[in-house]
C-alpha atoms as a PDB file:
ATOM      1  CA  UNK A   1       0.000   0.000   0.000  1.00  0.00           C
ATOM      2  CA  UNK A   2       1.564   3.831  -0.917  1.00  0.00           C
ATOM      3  CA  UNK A   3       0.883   6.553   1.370  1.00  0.00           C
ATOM      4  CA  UNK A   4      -1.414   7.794  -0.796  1.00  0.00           C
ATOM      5  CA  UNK A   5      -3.444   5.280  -0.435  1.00  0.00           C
ATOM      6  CA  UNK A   6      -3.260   4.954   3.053  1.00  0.00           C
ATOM      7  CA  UNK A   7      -3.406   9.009   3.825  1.00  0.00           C
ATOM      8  CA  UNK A   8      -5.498  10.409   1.156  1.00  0.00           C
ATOM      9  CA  UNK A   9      -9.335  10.746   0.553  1.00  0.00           C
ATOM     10  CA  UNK A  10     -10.764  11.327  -2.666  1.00  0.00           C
ATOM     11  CA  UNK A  11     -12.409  14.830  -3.002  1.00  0.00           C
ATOM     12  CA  UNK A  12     -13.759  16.969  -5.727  1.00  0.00           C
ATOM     13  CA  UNK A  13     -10.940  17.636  -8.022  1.00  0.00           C
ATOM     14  CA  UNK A  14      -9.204  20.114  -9.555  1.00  0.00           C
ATOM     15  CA  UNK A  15      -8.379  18.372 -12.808  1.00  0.00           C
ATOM     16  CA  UNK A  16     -11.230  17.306 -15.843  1.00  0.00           C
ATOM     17  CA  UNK A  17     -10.558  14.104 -16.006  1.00  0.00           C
ATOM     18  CA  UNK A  18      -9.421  13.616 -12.493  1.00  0.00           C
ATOM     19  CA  UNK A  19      -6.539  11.687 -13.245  1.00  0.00           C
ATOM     20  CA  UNK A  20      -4.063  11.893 -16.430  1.00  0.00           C
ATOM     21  CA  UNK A  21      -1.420   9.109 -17.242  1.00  0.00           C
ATOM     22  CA  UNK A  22       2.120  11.426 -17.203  1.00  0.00           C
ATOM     23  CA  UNK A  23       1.159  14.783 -15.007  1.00  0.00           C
ATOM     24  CA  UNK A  24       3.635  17.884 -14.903  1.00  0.00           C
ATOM     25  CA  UNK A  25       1.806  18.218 -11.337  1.00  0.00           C
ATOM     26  CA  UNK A  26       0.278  16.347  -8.629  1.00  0.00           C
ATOM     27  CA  UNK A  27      -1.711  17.698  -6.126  1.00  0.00           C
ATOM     28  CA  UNK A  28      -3.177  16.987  -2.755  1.00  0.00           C
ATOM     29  CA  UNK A  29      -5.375  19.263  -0.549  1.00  0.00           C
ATOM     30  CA  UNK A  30      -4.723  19.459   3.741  1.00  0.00           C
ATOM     31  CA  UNK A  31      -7.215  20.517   5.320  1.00  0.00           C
ATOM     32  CA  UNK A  32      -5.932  21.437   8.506  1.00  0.00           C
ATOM     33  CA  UNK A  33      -6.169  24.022  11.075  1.00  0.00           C
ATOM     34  CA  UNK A  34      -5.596  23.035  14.535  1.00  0.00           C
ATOM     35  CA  UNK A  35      -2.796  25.308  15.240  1.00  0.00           C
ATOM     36  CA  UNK A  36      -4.371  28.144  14.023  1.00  0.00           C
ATOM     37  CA  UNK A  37      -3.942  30.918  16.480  1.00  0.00           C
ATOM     38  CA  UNK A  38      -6.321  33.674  14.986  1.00  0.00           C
ATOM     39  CA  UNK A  39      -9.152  32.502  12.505  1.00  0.00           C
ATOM     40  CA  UNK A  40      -9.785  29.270  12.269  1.00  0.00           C
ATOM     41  CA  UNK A  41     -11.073  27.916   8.365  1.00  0.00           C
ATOM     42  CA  UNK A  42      -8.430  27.119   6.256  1.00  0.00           C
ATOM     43  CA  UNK A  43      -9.516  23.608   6.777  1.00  0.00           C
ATOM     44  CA  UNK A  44     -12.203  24.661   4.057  1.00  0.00           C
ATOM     45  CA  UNK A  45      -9.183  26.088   1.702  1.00  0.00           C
ATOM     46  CA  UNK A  46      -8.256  23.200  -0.659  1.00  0.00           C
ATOM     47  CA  UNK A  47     -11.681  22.419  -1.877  1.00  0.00           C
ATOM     48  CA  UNK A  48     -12.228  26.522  -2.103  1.00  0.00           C
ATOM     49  CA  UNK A  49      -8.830  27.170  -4.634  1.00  0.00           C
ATOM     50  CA  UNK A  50     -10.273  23.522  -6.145  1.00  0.00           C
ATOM     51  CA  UNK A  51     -13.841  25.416  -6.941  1.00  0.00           C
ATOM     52  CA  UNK A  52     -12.150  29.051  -7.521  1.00  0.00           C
ATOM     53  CA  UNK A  53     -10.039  27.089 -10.140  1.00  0.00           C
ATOM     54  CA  UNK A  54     -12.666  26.597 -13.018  1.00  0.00           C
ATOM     55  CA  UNK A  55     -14.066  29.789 -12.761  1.00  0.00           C
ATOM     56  CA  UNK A  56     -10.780  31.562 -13.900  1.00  0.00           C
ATOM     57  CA  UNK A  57      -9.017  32.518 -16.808  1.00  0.00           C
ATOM     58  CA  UNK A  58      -5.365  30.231 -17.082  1.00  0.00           C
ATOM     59  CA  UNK A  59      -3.712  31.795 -19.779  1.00  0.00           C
ATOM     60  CA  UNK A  60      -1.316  34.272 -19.308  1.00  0.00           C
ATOM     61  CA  UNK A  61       0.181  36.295 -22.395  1.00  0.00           C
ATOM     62  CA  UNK A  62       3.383  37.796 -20.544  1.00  0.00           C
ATOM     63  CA  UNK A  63       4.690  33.924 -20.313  1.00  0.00           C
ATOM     64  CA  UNK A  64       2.929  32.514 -23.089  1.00  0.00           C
ATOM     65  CA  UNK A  65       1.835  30.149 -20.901  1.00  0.00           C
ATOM     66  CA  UNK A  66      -1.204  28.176 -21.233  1.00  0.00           C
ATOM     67  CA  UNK A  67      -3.141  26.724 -17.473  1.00  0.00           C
ATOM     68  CA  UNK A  68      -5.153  24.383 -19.564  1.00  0.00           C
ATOM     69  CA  UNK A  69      -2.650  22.180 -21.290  1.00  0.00           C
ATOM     70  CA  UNK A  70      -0.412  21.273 -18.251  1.00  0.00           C
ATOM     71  CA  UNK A  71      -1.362  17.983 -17.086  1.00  0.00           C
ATOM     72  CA  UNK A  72      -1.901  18.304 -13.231  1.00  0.00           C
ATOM     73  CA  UNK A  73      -3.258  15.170 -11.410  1.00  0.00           C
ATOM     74  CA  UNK A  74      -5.479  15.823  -8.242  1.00  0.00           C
ATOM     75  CA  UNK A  75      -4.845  12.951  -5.681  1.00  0.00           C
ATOM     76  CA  UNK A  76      -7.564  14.400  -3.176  1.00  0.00           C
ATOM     77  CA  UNK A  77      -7.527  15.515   0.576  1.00  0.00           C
ATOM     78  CA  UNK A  78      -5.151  13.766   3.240  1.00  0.00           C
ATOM     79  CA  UNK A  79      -7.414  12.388   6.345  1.00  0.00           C
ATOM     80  CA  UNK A  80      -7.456  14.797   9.465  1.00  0.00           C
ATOM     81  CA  UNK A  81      -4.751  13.988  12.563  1.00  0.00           C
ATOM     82  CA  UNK A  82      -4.547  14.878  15.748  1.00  0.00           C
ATOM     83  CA  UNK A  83      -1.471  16.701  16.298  1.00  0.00           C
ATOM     84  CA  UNK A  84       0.921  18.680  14.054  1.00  0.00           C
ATOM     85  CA  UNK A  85       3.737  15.814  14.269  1.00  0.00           C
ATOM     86  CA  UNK A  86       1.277  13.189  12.437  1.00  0.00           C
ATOM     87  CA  UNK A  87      -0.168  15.704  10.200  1.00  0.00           C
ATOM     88  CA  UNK A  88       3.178  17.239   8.714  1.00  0.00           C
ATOM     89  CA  UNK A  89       5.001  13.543   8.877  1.00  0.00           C
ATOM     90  CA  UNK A  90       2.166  12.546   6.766  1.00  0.00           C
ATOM     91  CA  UNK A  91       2.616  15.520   4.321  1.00  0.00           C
ATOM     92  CA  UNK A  92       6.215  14.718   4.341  1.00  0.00           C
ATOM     93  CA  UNK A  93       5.453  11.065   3.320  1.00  0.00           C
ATOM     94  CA  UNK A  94       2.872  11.589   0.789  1.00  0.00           C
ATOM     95  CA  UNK A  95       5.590  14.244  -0.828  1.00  0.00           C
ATOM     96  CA  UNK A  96       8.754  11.725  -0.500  1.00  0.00           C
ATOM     97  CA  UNK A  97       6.851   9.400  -2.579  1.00  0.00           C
ATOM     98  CA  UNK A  98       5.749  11.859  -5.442  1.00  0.00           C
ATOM     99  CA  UNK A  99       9.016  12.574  -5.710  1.00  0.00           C
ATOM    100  CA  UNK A 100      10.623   9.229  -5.761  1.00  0.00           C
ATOM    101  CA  UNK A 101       8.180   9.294  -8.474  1.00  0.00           C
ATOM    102  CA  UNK A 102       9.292  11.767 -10.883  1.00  0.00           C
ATOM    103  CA  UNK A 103       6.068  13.987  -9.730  1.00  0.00           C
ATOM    104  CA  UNK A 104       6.270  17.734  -8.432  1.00  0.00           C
ATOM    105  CA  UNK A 105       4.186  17.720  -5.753  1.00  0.00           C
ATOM    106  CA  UNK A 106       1.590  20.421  -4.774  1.00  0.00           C
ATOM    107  CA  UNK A 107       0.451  20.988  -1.605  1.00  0.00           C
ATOM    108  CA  UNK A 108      -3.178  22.702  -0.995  1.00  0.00           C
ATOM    109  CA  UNK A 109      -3.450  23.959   2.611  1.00  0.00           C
ATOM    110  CA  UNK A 110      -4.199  24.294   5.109  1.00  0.00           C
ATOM    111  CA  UNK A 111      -2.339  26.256   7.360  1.00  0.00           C
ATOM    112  CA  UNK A 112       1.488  27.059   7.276  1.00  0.00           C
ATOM    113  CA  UNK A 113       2.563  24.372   9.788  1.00  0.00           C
ATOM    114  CA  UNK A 114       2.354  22.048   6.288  1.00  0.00           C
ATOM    115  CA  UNK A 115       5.451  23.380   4.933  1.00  0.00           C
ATOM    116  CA  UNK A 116       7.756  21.724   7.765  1.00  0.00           C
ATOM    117  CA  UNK A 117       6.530  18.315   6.810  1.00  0.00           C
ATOM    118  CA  UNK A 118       6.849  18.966   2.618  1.00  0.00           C
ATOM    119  CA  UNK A 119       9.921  20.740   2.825  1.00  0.00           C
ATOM    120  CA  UNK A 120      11.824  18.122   4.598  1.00  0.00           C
ATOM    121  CA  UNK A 121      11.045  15.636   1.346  1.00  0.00           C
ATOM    122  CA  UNK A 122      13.190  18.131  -0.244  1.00  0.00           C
ATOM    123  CA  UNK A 123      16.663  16.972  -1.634  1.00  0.00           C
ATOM    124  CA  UNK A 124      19.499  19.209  -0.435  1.00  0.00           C
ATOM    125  CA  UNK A 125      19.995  21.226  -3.176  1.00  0.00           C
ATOM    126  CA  UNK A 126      16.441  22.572  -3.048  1.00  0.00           C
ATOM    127  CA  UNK A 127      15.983  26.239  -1.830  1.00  0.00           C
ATOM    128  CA  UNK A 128      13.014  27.354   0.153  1.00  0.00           C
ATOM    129  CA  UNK A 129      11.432  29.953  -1.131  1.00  0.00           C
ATOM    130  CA  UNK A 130       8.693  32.003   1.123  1.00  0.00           C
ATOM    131  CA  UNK A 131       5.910  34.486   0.382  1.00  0.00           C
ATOM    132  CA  UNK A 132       4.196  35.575   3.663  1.00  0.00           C
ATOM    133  CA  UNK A 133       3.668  38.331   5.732  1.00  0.00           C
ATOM    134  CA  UNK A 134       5.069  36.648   8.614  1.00  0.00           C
ATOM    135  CA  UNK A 135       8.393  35.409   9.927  1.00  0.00           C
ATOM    136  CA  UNK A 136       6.964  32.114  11.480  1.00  0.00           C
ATOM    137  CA  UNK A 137      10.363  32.186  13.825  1.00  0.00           C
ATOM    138  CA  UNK A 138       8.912  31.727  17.046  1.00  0.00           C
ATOM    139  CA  UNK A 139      10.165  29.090  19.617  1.00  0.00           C
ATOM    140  CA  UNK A 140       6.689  28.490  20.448  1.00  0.00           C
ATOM    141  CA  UNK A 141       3.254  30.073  19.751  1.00  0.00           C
ATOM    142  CA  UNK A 142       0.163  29.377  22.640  1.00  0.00           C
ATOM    143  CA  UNK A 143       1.601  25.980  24.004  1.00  0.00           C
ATOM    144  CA  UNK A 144       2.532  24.709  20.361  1.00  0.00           C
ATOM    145  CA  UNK A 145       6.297  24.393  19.808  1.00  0.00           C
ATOM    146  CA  UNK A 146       5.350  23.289  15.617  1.00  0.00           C
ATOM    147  CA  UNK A 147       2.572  25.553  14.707  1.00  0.00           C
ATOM    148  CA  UNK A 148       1.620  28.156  11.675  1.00  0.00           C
ATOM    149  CA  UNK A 149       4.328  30.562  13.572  1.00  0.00           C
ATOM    150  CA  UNK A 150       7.006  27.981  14.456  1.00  0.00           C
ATOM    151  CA  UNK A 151       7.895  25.960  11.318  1.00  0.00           C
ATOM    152  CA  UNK A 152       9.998  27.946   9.957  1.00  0.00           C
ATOM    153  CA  UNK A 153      12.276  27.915  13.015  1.00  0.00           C
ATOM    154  CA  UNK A 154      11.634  24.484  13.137  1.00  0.00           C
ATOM    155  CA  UNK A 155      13.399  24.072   9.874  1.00  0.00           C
ATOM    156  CA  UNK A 156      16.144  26.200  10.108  1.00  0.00           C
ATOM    157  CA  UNK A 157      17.120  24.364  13.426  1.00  0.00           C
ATOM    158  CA  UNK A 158      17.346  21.763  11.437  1.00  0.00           C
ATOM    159  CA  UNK A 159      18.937  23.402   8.278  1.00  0.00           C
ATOM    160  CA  UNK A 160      20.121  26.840   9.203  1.00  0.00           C
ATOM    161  CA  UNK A 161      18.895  29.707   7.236  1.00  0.00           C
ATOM    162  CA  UNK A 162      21.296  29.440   3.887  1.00  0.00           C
ATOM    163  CA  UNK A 163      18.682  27.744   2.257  1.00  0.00           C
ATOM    164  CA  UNK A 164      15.449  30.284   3.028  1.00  0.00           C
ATOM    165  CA  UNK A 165      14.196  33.164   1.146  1.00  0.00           C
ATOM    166  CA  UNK A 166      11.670  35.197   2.329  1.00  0.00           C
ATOM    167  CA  UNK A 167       9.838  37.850   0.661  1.00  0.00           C
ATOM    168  CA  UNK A 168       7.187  40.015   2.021  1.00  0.00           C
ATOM    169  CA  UNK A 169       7.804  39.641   5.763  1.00  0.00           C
ATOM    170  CA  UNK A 170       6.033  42.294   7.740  1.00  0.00           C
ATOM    171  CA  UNK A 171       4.488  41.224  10.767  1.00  0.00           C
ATOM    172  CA  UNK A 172       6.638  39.584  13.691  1.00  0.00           C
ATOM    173  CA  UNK A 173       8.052  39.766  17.443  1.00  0.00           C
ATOM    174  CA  UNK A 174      11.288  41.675  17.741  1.00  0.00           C
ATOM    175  CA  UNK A 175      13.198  38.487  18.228  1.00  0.00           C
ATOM    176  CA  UNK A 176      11.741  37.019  15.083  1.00  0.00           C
ATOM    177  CA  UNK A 177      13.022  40.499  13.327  1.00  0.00           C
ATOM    178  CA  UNK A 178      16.510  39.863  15.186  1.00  0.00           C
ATOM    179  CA  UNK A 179      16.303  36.347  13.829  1.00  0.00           C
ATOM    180  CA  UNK A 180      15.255  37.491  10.145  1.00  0.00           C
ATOM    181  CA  UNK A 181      18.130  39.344   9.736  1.00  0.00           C
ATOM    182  CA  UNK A 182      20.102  36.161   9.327  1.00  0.00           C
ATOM    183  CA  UNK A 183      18.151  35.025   6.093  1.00  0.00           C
ATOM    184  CA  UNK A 184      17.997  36.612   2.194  1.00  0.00           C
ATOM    185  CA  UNK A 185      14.313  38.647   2.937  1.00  0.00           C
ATOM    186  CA  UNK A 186      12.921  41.488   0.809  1.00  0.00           C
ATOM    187  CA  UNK A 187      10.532  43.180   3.066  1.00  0.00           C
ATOM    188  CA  UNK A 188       6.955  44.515   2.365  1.00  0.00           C
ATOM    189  CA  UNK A 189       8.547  48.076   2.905  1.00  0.00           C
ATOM    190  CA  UNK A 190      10.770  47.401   0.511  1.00  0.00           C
ATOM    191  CA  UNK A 191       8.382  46.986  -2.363  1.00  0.00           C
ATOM    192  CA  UNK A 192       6.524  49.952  -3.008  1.00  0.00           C
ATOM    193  CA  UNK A 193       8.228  50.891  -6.312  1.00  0.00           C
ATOM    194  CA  UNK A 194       8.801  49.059  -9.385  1.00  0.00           C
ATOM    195  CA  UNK A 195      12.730  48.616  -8.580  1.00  0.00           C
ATOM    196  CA  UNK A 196      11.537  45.691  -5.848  1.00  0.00           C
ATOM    197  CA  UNK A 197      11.331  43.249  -8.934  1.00  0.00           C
ATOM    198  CA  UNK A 198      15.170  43.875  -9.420  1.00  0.00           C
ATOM    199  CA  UNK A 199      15.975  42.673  -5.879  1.00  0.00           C
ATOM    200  CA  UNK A 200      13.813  40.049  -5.911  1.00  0.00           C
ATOM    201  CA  UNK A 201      15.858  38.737  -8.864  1.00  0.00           C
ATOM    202  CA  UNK A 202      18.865  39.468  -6.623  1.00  0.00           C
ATOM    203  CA  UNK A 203      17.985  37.243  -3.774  1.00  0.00           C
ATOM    204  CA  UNK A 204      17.512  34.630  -7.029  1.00  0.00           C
ATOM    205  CA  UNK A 205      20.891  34.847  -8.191  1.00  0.00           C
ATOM    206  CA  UNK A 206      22.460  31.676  -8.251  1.00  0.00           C
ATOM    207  CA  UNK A 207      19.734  29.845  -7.082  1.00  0.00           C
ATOM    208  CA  UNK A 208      18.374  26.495  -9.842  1.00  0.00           C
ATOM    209  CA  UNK A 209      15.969  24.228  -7.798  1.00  0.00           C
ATOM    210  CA  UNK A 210      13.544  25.980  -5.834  1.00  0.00           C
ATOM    211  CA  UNK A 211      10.072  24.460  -3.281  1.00  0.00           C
ATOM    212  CA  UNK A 212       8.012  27.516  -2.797  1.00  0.00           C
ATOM    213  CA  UNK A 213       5.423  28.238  -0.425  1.00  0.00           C
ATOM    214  CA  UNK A 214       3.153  30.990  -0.480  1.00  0.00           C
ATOM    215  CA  UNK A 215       1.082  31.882   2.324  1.00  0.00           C
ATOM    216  CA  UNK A 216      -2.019  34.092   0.850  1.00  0.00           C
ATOM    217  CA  UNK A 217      -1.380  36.431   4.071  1.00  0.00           C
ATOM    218  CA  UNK A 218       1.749  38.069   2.327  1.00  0.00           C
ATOM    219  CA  UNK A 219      -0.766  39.947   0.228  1.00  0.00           C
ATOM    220  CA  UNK A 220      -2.374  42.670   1.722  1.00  0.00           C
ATOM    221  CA  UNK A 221      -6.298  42.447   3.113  1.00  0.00           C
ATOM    222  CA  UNK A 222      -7.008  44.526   0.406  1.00  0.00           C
ATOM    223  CA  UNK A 223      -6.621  42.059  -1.830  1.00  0.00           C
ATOM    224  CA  UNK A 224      -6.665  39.080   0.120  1.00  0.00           C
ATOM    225  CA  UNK A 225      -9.196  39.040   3.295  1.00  0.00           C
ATOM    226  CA  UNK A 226      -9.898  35.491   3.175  1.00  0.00           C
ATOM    227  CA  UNK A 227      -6.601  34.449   5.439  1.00  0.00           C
ATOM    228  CA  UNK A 228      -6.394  33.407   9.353  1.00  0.00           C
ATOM    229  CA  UNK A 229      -3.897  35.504   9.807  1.00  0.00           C
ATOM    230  CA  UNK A 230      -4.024  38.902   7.844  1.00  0.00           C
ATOM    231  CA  UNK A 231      -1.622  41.859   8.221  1.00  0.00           C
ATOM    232  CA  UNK A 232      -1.960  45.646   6.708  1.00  0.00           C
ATOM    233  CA  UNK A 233       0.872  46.783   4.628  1.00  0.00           C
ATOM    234  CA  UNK A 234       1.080  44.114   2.150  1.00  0.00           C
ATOM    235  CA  UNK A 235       1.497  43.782  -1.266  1.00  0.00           C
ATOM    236  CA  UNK A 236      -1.440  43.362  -4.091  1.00  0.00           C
ATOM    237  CA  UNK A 237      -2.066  40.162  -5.884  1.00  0.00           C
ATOM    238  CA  UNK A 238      -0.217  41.563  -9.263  1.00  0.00           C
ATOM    239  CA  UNK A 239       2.931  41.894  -7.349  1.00  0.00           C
ATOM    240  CA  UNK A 240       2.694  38.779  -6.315  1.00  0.00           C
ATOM    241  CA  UNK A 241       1.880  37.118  -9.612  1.00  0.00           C
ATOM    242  CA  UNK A 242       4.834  38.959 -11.286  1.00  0.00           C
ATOM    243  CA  UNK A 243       7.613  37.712  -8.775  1.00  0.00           C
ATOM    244  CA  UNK A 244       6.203  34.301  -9.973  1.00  0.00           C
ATOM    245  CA  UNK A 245       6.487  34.887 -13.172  1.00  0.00           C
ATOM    246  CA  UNK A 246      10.096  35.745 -12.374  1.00  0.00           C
ATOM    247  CA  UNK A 247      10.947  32.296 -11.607  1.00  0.00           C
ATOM    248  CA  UNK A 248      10.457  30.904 -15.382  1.00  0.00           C
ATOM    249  CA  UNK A 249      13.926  29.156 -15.822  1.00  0.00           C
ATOM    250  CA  UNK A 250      14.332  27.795 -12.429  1.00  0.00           C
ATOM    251  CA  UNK A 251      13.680  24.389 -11.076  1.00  0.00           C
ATOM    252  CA  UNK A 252      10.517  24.368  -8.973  1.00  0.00           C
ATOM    253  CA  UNK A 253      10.753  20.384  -7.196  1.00  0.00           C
ATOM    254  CA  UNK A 254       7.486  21.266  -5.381  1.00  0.00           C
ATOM    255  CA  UNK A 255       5.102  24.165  -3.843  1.00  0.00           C
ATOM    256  CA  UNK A 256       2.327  25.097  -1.395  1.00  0.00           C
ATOM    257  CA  UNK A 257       0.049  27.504  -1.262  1.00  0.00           C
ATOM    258  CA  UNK A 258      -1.827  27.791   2.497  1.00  0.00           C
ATOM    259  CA  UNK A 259      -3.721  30.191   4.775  1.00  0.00           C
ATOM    260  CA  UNK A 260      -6.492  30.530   2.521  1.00  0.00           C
ATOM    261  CA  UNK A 261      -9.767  30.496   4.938  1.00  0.00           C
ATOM    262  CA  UNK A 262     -13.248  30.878   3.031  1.00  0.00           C
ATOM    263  CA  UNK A 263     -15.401  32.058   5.864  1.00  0.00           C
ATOM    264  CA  UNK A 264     -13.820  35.565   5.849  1.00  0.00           C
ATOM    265  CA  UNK A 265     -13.475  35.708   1.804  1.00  0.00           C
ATOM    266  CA  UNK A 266     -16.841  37.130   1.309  1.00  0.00           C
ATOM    267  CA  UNK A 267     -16.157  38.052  -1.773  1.00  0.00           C
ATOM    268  CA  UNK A 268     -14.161  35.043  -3.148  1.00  0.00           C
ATOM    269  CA  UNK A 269     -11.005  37.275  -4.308  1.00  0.00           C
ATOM    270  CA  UNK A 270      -9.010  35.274  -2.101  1.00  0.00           C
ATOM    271  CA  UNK A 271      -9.716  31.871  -3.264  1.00  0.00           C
ATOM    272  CA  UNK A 272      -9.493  33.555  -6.868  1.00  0.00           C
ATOM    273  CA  UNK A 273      -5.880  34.588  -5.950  1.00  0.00           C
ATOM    274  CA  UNK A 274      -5.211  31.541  -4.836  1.00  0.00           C
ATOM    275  CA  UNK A 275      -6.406  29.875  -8.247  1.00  0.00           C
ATOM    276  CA  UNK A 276      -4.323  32.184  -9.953  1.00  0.00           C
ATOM    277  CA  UNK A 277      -1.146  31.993  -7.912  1.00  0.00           C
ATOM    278  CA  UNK A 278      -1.721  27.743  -8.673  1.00  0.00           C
ATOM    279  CA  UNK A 279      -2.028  28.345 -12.311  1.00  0.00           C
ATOM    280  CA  UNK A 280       1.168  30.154 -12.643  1.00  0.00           C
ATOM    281  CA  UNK A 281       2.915  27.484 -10.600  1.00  0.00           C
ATOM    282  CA  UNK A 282       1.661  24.570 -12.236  1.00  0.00           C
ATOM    283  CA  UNK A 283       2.284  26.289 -15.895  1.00  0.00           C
ATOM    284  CA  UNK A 284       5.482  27.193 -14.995  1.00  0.00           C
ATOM    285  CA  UNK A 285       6.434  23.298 -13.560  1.00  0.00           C
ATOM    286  CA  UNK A 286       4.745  22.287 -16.945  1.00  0.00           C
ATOM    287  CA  UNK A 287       6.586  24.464 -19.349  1.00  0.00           C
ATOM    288  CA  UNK A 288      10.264  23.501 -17.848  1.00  0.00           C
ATOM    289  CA  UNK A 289       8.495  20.146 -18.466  1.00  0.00           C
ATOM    290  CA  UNK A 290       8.210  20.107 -21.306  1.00  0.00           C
ATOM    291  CA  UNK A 291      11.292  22.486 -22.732  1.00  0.00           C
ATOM    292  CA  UNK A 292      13.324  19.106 -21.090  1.00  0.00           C
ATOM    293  CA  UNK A 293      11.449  16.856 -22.800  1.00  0.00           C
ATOM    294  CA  UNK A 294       9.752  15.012 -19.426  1.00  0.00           C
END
């Protein structure tokens, strides 16, 4: 028996037909939310991005890049666990064995907590690269020492920093700040003028094989109020879906995207975001892909 079989639940899907024979992408959805220290509801997030999905337009002329010709494989939901250990050593599992594969996995959340269990499938060559408003460098958060705002510390005691980018980081305890210092980071101050894209290709530079996670929170409420944890001072959802686009050429072995929590997205812009930020992922995964000939 895989770990898919053994962890996974079938759900609606993402994908028309719900499976395909060689997929640029596999996906599977987390819906989980027990650490959650503010809103609670990103539970509901993997079958909201699923649903936001086919109601949005995935073709985008800058790349040339076409959402409805990359092959992407929905696997369903993982079963709910108790604690944070199970749940991420289950994530880390289920992404291990995509990999072992030949898959790129991607991860629906779901809260950020996820990322600690994916990232650690990672090979060592793989970079971590992070979109979200927070530094998630606590030692512990309300009792929980892994939690939304402790992976990240998490991993870097097991790592260090070298390997972590973080973009969009404004929102965190003065230690956390003291801590930050240590890792490449463009901050949300730092982007309010079109010379932000050139240091975001900076903190690129040299960099081939990339997992990135994007928690929905580094955008700003304005443009994303359907997160548990949102922060003012953020950036909009076109920022965000340019720095993507910035990563055509690189490697990307896997990526999340978490924190998106329907019962405050009256309006569905999140989720829609959130569909977006996917199909840019996805087509990117699929057009290195294909360019190799895989």
């Amino acid at each position: 028996m895989s770990y898919r079989e053994l962890f996974l639940s079938t759900e609606p899907s993402i994908t028309n037909p719900p499976d395909v024979a060689d997929p640029a992408v596999s996906v599977f959805g987390v819906p989980y939310d027990v650490t959650t220290s503010y809103r609670p509801g990103c539970r509901f997030g993997p079958n909201a991005l699923r649903d936001a999905f086919w109601k949005i337009e995935v073709y985008d002329p800058l790349l040339d890049m076409d959402g409805e010709k990359v092959p992407v494989r929905d696997l369903g939901n993982l079963h709910p666990m108790p604690s944070p250990e199970e749940m991420t050593e289950a994530v880390r599992k289920i992404t291990a064995e995509l990999l072992e594969e030949g898959a790129t996995p991607a991860l629906l959340g779901g809260e950020h907590s996820l990322t600690y269990g994916s990232f650690r499938a990672m090979p060592e060559d793989v970079d971590l690269l992070i979109f979200d408003a927070h530094f998630d460098l606590r030692d512990e958060l309300y009792g929980w020492k892994l939690s939304h705002g402790t992976f990240l510390r998490r991993l870097s005691e097991r790592y260090g920093t070298k390997r972590f980018i973080h973009v969009g980081g404004r929102a965190a305890s003065k230690d956390e700040w003291a801590m930050a210092e240590g890792m490449k980071s463009i901050f949300s101050r730092d982007m309010v003028s079109p010379g932000y894209v050139d240091g975001f290709r900076g903190l690129l530079k040299g960099v081939e094989r990339l997992y990135v996670s994007v928690d929905l929170d580094v955008m700003d409420p304005a443009y994303a109020p359907g997160v548990g944890t949102p922060e003012p001072g953020g950036i909009s959802s076109a920022a965000l879906l340019q720095m993507l686009r910035e990563l055509r050429g690189k490697e990307l072995v896997g990526f999340d995207i978490v924190e998106l929590d329907p019962a405050y997205d009256h309006s569905g812009i999140t989720a829609i975001a959130a569909a977006s930020v996917f199909s840019t992922l996805a087509g990117l995964v699929g057009a290195a892909k294909s360019s190799r000939g895989s």
